[in-house]
N, C-alpha and C. Protein backbone atom coordinates (compact mmCIF):
# COMPACT_ATOMS: atom_id res chain seq x y z
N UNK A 1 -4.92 -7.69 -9.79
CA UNK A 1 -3.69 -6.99 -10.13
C UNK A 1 -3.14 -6.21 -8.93
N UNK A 2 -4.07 -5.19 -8.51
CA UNK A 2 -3.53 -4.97 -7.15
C UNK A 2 -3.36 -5.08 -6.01
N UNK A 3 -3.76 -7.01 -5.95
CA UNK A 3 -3.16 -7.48 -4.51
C UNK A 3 -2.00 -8.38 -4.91
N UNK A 4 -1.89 -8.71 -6.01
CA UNK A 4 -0.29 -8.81 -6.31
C UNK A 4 0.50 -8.30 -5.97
N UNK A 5 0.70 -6.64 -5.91
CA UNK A 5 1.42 -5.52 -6.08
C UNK A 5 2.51 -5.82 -4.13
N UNK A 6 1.09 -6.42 -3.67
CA UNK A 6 1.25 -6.40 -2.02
C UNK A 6 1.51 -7.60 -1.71
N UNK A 7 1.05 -8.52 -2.25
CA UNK A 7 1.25 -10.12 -2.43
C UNK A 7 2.86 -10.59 -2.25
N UNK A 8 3.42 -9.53 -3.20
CA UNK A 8 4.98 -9.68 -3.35
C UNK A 8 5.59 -9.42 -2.22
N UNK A 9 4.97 -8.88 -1.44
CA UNK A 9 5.36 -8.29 0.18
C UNK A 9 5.69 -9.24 1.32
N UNK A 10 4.86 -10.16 1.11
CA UNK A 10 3.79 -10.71 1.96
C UNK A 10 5.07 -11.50 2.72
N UNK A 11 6.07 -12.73 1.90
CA UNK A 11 7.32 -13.06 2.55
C UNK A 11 7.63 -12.45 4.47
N UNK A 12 7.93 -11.19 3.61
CA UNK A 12 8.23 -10.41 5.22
C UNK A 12 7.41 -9.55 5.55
N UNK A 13 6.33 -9.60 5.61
CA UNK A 13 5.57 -9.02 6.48
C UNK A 13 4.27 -9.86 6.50
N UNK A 14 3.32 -9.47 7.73
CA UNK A 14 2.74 -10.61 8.09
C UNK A 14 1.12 -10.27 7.48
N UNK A 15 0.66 -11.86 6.75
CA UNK A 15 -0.52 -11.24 6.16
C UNK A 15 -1.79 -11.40 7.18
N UNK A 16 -2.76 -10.59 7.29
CA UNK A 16 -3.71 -10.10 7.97
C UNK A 16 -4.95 -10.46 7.56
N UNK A 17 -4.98 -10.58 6.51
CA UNK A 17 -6.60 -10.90 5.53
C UNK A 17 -6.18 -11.34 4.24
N UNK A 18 -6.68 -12.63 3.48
CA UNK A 18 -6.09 -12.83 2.35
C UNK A 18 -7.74 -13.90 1.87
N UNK A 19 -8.91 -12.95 1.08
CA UNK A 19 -10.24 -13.42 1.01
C UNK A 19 -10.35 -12.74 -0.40
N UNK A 20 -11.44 -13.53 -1.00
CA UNK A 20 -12.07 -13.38 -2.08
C UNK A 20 -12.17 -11.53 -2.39
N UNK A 21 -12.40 -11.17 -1.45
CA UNK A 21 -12.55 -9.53 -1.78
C UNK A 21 -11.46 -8.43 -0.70
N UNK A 22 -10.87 -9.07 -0.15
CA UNK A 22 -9.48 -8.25 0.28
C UNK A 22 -8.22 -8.89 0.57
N UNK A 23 -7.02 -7.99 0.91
CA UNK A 23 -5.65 -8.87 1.27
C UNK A 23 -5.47 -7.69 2.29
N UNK A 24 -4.47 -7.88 2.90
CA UNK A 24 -4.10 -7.25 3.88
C UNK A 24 -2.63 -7.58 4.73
N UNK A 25 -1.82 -6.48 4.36
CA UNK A 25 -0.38 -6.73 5.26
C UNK A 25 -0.24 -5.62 6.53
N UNK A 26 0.31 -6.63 7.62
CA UNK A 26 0.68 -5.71 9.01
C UNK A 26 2.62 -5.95 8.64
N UNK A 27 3.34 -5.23 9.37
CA UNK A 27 4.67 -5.44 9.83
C UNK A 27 4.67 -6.04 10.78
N UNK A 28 5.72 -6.06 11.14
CA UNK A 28 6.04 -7.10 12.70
C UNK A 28 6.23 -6.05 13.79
N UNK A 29 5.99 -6.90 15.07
CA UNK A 29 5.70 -5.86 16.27
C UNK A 29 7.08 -4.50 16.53
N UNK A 30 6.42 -3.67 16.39
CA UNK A 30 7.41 -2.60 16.92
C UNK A 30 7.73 -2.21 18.10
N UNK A 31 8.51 -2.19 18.01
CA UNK A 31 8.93 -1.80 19.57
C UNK A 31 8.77 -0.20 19.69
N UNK A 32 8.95 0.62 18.54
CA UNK A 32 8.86 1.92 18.63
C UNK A 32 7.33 2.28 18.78
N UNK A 33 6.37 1.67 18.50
CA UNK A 33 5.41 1.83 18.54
C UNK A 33 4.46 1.06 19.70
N UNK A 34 5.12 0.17 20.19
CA UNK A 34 4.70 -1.11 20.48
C UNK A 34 3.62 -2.00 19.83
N UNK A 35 3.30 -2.01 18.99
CA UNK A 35 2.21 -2.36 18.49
C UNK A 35 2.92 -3.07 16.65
N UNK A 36 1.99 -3.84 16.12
CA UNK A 36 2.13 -4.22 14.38
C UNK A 36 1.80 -3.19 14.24
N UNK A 37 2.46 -2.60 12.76
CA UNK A 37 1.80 -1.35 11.99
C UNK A 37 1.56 -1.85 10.64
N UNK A 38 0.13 -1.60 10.45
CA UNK A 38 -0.31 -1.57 9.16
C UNK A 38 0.16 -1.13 7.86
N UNK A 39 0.20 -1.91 7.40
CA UNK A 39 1.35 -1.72 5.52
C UNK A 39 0.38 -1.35 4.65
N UNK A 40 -0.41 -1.89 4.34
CA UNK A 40 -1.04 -2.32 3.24
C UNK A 40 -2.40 -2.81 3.00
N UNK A 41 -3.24 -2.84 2.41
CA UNK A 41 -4.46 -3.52 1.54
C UNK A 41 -4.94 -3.24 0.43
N UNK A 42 -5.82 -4.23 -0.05
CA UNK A 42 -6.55 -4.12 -1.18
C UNK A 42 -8.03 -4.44 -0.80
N UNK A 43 -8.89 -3.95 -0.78
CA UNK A 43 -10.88 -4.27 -1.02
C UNK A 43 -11.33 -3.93 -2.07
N UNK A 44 -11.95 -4.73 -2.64
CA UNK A 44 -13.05 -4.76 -3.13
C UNK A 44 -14.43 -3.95 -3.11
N UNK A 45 -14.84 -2.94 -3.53
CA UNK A 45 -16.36 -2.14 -2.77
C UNK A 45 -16.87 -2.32 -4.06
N UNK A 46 -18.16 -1.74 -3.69
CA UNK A 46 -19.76 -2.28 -5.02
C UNK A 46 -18.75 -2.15 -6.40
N UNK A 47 -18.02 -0.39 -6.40
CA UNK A 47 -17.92 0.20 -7.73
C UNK A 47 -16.47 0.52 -7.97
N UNK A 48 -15.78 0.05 -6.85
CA UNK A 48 -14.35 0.48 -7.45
C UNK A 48 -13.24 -0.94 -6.60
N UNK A 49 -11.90 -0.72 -6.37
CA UNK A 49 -11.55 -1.29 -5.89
C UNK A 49 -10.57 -0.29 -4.92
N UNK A 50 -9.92 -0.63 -4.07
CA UNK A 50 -9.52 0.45 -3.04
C UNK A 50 -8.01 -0.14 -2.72
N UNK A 51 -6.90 0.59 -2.79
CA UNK A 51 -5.39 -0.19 -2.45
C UNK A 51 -5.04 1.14 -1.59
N UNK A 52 -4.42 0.79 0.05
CA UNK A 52 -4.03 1.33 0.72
C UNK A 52 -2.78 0.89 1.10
N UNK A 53 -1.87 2.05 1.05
CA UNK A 53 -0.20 2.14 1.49
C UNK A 53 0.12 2.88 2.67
N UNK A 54 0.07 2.49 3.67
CA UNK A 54 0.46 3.63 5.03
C UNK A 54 1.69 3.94 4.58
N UNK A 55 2.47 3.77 4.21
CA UNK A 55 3.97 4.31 4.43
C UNK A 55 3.65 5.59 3.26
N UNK A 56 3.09 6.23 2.56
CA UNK A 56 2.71 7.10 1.74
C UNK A 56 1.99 8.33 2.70
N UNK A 57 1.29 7.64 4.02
CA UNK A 57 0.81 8.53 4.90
C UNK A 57 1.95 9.03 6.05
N UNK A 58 2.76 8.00 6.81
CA UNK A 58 3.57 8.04 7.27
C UNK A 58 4.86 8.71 6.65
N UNK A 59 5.28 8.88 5.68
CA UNK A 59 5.89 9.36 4.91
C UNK A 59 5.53 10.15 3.64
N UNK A 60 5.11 11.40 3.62
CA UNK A 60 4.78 12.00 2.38
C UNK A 60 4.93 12.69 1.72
N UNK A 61 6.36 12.75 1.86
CA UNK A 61 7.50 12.97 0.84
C UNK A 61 7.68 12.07 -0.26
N UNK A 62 6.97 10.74 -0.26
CA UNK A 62 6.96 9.95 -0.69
C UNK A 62 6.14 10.08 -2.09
N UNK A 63 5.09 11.17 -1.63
CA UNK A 63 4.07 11.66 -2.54
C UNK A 63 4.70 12.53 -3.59
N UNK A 64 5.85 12.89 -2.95
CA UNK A 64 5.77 14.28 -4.02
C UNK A 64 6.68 13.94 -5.97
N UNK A 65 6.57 13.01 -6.37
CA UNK A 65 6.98 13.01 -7.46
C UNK A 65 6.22 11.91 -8.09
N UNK A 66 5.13 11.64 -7.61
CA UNK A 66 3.68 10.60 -8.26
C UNK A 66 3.22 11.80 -9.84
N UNK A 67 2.47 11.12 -10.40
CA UNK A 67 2.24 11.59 -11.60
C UNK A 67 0.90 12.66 -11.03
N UNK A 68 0.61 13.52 -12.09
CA UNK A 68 -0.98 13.56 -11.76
C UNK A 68 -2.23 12.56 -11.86
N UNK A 69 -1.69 12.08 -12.46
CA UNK A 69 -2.89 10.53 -13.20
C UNK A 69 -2.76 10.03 -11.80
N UNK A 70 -1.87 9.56 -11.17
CA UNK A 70 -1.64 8.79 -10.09
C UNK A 70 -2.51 9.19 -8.78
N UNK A 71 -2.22 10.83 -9.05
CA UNK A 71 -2.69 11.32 -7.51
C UNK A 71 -4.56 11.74 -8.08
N UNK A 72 -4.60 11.75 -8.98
CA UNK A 72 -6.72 11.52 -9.16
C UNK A 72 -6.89 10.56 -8.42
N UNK A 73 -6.36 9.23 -8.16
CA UNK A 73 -6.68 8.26 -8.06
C UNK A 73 -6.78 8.28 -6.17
N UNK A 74 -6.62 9.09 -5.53
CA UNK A 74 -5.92 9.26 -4.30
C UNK A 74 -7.29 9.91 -3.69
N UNK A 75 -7.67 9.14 -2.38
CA UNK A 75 -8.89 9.67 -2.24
C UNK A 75 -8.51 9.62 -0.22
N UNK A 76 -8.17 10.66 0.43
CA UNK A 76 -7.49 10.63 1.51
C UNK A 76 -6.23 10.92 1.29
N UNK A 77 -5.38 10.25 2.25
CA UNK A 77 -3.88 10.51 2.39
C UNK A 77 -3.34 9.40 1.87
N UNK A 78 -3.76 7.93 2.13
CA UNK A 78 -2.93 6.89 1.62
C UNK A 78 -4.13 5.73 0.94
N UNK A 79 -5.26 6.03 0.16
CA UNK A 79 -5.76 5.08 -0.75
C UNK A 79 -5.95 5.86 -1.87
N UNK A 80 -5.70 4.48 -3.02
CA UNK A 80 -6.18 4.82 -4.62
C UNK A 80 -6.97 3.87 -4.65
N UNK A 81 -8.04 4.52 -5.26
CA UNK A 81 -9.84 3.93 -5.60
C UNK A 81 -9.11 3.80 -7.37
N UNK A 82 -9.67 2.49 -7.61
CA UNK A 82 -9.53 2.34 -9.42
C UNK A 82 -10.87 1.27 -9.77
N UNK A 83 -11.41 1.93 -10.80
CA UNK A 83 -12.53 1.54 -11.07
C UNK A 83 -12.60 0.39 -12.36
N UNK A 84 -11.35 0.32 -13.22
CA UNK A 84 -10.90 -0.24 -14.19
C UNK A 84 -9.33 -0.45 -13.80
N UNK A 85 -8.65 -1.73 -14.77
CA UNK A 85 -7.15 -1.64 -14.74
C UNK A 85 -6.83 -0.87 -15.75
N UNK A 86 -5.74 0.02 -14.93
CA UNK A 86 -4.59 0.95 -15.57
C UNK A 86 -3.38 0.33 -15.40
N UNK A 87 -2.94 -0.27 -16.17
CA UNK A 87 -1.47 -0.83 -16.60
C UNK A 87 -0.32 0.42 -16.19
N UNK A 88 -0.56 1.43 -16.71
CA UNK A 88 0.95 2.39 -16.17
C UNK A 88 0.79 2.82 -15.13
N UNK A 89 -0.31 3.20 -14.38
CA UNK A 89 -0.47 3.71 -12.93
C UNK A 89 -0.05 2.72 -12.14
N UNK A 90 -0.50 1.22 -12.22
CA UNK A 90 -0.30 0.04 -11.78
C UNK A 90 1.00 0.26 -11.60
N UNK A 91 2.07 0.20 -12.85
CA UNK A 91 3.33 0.09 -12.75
C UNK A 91 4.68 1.37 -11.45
N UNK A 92 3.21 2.62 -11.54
CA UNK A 92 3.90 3.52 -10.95
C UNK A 92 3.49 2.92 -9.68
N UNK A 93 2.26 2.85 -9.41
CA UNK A 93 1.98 1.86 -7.87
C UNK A 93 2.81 0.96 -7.49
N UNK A 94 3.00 0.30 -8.37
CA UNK A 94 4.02 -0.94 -7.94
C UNK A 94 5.62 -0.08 -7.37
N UNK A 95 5.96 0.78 -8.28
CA UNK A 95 7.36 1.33 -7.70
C UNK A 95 7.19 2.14 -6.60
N UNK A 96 5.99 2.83 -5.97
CA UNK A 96 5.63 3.53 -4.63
C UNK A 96 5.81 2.67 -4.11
N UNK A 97 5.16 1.61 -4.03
CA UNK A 97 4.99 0.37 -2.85
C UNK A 97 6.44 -0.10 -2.63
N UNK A 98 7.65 -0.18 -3.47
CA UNK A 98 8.64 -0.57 -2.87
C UNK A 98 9.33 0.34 -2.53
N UNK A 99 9.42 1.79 -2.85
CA UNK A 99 9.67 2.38 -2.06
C UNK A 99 9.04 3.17 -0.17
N UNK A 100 7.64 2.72 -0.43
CA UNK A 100 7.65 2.50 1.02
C UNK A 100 7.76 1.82 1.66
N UNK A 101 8.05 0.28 1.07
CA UNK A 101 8.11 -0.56 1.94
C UNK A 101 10.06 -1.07 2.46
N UNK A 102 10.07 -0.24 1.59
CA UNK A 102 11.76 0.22 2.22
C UNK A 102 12.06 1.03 3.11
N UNK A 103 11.54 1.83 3.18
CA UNK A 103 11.64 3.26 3.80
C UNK A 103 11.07 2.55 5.44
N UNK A 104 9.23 2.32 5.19
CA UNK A 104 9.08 1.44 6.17
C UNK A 104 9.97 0.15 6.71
N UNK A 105 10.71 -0.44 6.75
CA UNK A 105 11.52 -1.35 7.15
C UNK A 105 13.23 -0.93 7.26
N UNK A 106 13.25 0.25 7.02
CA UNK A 106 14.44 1.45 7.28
C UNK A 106 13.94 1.78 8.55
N UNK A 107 12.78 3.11 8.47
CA UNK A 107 12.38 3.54 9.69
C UNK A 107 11.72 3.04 10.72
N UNK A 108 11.64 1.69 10.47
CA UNK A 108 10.20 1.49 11.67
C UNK A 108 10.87 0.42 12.44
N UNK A 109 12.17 -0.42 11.55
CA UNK A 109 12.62 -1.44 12.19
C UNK A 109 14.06 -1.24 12.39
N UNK A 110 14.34 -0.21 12.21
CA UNK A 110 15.79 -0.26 12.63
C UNK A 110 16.13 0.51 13.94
């Protein structure tokens, strides 16, 4: 469920790892940075599963109107550890992710 979320991404931005137990999206080379910048993943670990959004770190203003349910789930600045599927967190995940991945492709590529 939550390498779908990133899966949907994947079109325009470039995938990095796409295996039995992770996915992984970079952007395209920046010139502001010089370098790809990291978007996104999903892993797999023993007891939970782990979905990371840089643009939530890079931007975290982005944070400030997540639920509380949402932000338990928040273990650092930009991963949610979920140990079971949550259908409405999912759904709020899913609407973070396009809003950073707008924001990211606003700020990083224009």
């Amino acid at each position: 469920k939550l390498k779908s979320i990133l899966k949907s991404y994947s079109p325009k931005l470039i995938v990095k790892a796409d295996t039995t137990d992770g996915f992984s999206l970079d952007g395209a080379y920046s010139e502001k940075w010089k370098k790809e910048l990291f978007f996104g993943a999903t892993q797999i670990k023993k007891n939970y599963v782990s979905f990371y959004l840089m643009p939530v770190y890079m931007y975290p203003d982005l944070l400030k109107n997540i639920s509380p349910e949402l932000k338990k789930h928040m273990q650092g600045k930009s991963c949610f550890n979920y140990k079971k599927i949550e259908a409405p967190l999912f759904d709020e995940l899913t609407q973070l992710t396009k809003q950073g991945f707008e924001r990211f492709m606003q700020e990083e590529y224009s």
